[in-house]
Protein backbone atom coordinates (compact mmCIF):
# COMPACT_ATOMS: atom_id res chain seq x y z
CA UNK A 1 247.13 -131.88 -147.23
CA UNK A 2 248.66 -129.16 -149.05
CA UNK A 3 245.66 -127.55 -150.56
CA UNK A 4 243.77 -127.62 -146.78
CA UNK A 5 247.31 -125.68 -145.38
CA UNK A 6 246.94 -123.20 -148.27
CA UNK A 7 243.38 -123.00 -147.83
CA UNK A 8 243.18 -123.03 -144.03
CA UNK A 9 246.22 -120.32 -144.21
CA UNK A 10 244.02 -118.14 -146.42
CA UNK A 11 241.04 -118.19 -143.81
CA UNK A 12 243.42 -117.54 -140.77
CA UNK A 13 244.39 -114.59 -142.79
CA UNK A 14 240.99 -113.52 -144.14
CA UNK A 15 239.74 -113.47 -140.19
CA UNK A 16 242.46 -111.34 -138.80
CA UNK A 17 241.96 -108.97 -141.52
CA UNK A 18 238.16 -108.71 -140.22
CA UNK A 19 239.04 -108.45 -137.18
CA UNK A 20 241.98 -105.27 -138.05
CA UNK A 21 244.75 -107.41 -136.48
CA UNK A 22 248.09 -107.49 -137.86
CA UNK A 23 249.90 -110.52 -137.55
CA UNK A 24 252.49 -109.19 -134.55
CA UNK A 25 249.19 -108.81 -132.87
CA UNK A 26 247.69 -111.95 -133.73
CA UNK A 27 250.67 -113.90 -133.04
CA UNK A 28 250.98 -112.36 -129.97
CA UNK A 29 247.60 -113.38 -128.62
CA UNK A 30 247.47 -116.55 -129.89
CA UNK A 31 251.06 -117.07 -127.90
CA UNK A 32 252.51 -118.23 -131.51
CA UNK A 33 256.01 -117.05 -133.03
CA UNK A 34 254.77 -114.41 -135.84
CA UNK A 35 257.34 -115.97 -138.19
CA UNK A 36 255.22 -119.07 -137.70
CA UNK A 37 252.12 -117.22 -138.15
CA UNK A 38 253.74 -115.73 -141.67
CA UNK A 39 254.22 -119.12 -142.67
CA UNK A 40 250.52 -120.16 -141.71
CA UNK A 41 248.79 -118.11 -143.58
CA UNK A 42 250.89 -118.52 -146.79
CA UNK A 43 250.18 -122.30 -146.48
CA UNK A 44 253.35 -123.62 -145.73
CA UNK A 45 252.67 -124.95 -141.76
CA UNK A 46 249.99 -126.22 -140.43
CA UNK A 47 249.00 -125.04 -136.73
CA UNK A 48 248.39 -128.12 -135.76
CA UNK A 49 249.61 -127.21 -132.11
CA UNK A 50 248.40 -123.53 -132.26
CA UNK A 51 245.03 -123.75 -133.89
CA UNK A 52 242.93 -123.68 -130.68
CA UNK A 53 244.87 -120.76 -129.35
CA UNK A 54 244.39 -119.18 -133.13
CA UNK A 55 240.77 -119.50 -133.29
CA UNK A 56 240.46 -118.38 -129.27
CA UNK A 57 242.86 -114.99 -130.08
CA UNK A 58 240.56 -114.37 -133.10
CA UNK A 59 237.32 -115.00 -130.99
CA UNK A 60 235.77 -117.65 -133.06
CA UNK A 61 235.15 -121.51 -132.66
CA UNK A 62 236.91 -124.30 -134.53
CA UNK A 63 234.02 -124.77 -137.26
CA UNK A 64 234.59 -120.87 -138.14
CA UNK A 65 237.44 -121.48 -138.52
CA UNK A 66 236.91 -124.14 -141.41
CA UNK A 67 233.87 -122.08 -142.73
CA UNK A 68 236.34 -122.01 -146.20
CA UNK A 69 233.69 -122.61 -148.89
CA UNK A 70 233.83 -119.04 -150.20
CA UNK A 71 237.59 -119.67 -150.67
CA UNK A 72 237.24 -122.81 -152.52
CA UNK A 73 234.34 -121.69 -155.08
CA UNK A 74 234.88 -119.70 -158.24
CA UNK A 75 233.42 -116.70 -159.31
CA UNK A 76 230.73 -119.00 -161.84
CA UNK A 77 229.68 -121.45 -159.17
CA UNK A 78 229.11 -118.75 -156.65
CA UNK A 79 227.14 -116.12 -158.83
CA UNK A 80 224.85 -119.85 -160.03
CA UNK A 81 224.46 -120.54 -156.15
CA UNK A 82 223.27 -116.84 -155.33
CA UNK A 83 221.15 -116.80 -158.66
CA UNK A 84 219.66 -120.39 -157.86
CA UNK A 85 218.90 -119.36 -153.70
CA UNK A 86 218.01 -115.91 -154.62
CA UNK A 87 214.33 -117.20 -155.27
CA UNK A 88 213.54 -118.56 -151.96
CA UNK A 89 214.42 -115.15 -149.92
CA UNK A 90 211.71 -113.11 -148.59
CA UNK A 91 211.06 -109.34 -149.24
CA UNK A 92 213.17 -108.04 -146.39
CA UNK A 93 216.36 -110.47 -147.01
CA UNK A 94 215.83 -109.20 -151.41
CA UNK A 95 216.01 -105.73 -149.87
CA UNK A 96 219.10 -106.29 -147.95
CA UNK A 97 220.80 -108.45 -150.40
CA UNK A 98 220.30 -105.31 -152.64
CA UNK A 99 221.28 -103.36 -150.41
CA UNK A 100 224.48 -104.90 -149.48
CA UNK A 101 225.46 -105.37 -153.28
CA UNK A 102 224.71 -101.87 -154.35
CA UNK A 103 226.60 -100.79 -151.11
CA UNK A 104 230.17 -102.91 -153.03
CA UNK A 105 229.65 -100.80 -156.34
């Protein structure tokens, strides 16, 4: 259960970022103590009691939420996944996959 906290805490996190919250804010519309929140996303509390009001403040549903794959892989078994699926895109999805990594460099 600990790695799932420290996992799930890390996703909680990664979403508010996205969406240019800070945690006052999140907390605040997620109706959760931002102490609690803290404490969340560094994996040491679960929000068992808070996660549907999380995941509503943050504007996502529950799978979302658990969408934590990225977080879980390491930098080998995620370049071999996009080398491996890279063949099966079409000319348009190449040209925006290019697009999108030349736009990181």
């Amino acid at each position: 259960m600990k790695d799932i906290k420290k996992i799930l805490g890390k996703r909680i996190k990664e979403l508010r970022k996205y969406k240019g919250l800070s945690q006052e804010q999140l907390a605040e519309y997620a109706n959760v103590d931002q102490r609690n929140l803290s404490h969340i996303e560094c994996g040491d509390n679960f929000p068992s009691k808070s996660l549907l009001d999380i995941a509503k403040a943050l504007e996502i549903d529950l799978p979302t939420l658990f969408d934590f794959e990225h977080l879980t892989l390491n930098r080998e078994n995620m370049s071999n996944y996009i080398i491996s699926n890279i063949q099966q895109l079409n000319d348009k999805d190449i040209t925006t996959v290019y697009r999108l990594v030349k736009s990181l460099r």
